[in-house]
N, C-alpha and C. Protein backbone atom coordinates (compact mmCIF):
# COMPACT_ATOMS: atom_id res chain seq x y z
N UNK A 1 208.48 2.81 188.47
CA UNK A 1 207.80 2.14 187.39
C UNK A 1 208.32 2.57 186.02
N UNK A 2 208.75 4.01 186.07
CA UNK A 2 209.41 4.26 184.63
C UNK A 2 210.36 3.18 183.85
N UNK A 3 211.77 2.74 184.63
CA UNK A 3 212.14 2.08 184.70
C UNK A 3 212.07 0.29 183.97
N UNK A 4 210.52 0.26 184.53
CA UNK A 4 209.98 -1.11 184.36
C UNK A 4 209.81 -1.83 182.58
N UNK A 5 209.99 -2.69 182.18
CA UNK A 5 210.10 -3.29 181.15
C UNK A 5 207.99 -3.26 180.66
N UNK A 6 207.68 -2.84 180.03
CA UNK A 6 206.31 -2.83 179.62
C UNK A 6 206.30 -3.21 178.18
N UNK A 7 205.44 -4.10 177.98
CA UNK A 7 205.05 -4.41 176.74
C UNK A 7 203.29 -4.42 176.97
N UNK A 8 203.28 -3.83 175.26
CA UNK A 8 201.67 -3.03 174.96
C UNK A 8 200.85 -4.18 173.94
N UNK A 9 199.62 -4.55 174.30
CA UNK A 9 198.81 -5.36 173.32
C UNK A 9 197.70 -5.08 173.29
N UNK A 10 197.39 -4.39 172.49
CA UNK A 10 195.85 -3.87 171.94
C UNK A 10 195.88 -2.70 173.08
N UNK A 11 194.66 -2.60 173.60
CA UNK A 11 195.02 -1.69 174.61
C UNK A 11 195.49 -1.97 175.90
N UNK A 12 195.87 -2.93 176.34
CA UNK A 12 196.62 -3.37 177.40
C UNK A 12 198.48 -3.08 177.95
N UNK A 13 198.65 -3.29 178.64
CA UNK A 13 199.61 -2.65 179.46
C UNK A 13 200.07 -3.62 180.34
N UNK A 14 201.34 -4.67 179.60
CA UNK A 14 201.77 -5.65 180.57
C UNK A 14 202.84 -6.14 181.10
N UNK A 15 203.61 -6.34 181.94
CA UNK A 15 205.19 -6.98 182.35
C UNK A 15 205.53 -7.63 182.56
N UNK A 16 206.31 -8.13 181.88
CA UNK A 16 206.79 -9.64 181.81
C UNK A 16 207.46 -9.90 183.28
N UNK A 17 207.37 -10.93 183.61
CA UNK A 17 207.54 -11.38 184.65
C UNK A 17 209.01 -11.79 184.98
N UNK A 18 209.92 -11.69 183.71
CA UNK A 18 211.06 -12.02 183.75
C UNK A 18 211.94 -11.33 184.46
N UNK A 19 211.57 -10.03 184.62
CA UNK A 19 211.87 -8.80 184.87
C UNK A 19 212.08 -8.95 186.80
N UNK A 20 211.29 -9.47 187.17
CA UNK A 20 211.53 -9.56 188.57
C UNK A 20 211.89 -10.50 189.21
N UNK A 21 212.52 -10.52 190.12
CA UNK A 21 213.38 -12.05 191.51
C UNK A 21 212.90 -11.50 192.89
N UNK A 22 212.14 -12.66 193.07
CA UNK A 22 211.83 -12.83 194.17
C UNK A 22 210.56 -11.46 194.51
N UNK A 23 210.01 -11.11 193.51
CA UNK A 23 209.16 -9.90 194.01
C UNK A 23 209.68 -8.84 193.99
N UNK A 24 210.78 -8.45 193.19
CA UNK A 24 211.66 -7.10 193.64
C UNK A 24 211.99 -7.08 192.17
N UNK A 25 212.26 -5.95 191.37
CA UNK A 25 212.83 -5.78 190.09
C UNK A 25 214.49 -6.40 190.12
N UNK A 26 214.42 -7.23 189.01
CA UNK A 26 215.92 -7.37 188.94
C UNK A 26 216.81 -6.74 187.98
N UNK A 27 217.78 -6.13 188.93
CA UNK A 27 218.65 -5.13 188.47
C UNK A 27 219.61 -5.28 187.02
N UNK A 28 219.62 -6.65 186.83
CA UNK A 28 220.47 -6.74 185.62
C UNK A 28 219.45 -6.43 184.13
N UNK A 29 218.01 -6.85 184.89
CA UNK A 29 217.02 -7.06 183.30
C UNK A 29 216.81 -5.37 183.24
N UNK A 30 216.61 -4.52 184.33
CA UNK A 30 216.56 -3.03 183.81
C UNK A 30 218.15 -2.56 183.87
N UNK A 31 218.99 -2.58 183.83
CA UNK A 31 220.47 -2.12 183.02
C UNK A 31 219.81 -2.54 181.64
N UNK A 32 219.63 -3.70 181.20
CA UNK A 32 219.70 -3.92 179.82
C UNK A 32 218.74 -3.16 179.43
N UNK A 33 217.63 -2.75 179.68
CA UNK A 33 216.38 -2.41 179.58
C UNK A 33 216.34 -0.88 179.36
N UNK A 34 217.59 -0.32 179.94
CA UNK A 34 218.18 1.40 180.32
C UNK A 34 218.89 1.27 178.80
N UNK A 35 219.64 0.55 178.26
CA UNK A 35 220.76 0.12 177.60
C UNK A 35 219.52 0.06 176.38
N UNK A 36 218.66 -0.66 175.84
CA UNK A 36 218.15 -0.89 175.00
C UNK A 36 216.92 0.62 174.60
N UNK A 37 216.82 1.28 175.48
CA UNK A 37 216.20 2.61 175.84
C UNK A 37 217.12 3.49 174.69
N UNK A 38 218.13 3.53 175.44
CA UNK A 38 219.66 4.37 174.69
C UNK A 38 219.49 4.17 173.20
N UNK A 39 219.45 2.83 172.92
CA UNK A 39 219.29 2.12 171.22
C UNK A 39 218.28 2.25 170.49
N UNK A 40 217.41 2.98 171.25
CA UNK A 40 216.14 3.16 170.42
C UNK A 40 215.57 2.05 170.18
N UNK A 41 215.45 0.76 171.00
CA UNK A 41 214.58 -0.11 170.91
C UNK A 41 213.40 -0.24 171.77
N UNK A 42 212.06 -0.34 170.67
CA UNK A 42 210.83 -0.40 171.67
C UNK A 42 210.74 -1.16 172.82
N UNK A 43 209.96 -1.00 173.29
CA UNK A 43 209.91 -2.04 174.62
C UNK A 43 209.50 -3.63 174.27
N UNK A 44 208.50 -3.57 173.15
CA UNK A 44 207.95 -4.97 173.16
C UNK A 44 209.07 -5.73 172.42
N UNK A 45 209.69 -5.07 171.54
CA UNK A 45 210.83 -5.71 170.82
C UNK A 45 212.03 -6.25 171.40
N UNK A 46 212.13 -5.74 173.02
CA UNK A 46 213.22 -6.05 173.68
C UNK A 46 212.66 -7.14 174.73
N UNK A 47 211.71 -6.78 174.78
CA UNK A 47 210.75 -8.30 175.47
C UNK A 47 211.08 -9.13 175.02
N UNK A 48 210.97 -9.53 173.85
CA UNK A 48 210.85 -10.51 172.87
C UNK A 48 212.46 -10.90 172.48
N UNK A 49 213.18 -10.01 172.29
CA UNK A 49 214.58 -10.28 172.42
C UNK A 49 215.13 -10.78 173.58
N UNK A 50 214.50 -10.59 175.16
CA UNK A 50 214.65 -11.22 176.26
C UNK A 50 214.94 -12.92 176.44
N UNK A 51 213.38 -13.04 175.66
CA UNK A 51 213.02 -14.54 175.72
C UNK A 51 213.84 -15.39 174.70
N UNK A 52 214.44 -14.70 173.10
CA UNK A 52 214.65 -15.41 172.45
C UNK A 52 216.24 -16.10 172.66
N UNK A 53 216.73 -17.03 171.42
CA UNK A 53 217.67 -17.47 171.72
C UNK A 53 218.67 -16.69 171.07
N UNK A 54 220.15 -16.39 171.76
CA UNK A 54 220.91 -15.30 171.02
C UNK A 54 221.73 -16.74 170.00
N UNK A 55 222.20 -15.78 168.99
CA UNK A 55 223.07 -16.50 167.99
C UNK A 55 224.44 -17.31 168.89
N UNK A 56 225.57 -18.14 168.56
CA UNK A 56 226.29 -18.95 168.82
C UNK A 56 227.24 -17.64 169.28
N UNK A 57 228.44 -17.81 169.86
CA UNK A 57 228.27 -18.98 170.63
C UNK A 57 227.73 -18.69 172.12
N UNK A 58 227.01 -18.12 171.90
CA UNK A 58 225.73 -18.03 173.41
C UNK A 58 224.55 -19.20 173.39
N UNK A 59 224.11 -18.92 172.57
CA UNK A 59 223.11 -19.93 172.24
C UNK A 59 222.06 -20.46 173.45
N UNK A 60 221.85 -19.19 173.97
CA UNK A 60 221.01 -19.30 175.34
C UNK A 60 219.81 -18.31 175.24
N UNK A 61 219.17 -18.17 176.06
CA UNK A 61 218.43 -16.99 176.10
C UNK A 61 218.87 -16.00 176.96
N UNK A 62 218.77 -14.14 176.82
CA UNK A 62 219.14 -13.31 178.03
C UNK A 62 218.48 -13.29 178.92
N UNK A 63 217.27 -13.79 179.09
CA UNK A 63 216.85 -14.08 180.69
C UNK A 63 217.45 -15.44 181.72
N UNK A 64 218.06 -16.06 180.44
CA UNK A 64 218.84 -17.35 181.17
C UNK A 64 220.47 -17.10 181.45
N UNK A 65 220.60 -15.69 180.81
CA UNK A 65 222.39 -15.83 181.11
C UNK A 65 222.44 -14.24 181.93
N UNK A 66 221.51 -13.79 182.77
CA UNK A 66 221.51 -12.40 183.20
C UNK A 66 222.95 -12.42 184.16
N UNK A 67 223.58 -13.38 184.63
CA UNK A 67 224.87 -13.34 185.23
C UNK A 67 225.95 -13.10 184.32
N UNK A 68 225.90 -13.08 183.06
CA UNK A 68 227.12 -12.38 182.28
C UNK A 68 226.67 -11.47 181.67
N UNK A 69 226.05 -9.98 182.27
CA UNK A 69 226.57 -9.04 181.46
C UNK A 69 227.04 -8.08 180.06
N UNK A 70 228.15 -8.53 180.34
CA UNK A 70 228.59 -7.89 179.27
C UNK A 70 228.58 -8.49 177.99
N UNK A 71 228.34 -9.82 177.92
CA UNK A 71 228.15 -10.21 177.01
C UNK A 71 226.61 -9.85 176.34
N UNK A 72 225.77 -10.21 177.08
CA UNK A 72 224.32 -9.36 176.80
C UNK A 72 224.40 -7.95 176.08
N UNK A 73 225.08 -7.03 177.18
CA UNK A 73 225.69 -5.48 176.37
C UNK A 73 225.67 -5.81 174.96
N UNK A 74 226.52 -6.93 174.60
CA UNK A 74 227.40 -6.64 173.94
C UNK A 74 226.00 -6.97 172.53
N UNK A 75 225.65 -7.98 172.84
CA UNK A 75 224.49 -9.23 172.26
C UNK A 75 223.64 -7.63 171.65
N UNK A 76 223.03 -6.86 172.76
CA UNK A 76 222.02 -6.21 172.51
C UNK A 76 222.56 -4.99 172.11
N UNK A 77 223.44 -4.58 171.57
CA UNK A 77 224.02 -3.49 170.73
C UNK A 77 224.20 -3.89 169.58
N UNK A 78 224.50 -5.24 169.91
CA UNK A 78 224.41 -6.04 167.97
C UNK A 78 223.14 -6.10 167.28
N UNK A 79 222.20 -6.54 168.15
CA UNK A 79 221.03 -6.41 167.88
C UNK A 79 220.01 -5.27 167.41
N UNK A 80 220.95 -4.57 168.33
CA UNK A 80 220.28 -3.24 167.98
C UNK A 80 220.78 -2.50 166.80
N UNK A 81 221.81 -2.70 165.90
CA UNK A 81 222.13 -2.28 164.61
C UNK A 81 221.85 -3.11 163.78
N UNK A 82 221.67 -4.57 163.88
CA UNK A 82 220.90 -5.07 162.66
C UNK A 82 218.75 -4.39 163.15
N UNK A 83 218.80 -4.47 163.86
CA UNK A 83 217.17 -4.41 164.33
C UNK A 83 216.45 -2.60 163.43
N UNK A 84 217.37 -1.80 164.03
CA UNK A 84 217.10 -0.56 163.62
C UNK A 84 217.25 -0.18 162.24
N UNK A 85 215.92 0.79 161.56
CA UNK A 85 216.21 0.92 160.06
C UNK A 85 217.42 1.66 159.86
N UNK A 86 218.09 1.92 158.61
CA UNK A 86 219.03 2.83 158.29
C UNK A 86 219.20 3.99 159.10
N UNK A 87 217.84 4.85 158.51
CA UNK A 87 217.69 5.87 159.23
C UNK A 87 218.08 6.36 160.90
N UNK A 88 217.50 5.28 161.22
CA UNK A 88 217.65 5.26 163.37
C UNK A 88 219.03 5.33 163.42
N UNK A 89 219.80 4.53 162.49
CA UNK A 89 221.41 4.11 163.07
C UNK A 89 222.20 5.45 163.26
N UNK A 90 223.22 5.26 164.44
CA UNK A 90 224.04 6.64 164.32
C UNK A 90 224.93 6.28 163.52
């Protein structure tokens, strides 16, 4: 469960559903999820970065393109230096 993608609302404690196939965690949404950990991005913020649409030329969402990878990597390291204040950045 550590692992698991959690997003917090009020006092609640919830997981997006994106996160799993077929009833089983899917392995590509926690790599990114390990990966966005590393970046110092909260959990709910990477939720939400899950669902949204990435800039061109992806122009998809990362729960809709979890078969490429590295491009995601790549998406959510970008993200993660405009996202983070000054301070956070290495």
């Amino acid at each position: 469960m550590q692992r698991a993608v959690r997003t917090f609302m009020g006092e609640g404690t919830f997981w997006p559903s994106f996160q799993l196939r077929d009833g089983v965690f899917n392995e590509p949404v926690l790599r990114l999820f390990e990966q966005a950990f590393e970046l110092k991005i909260p959990h709910n913020v990477f939720a939400a970065w899950m669902v949204s649409v990435l800039p061109a030329p992806a122009s998809s969402r990362p729960v809709d393109m979890l078969d490429n990878m590295p491009l995601l990597q790549d998406a959510l390291a970008a993200f993660a230096d405009r996202y983070r204040p000054v301070e956070k950045r290495r």
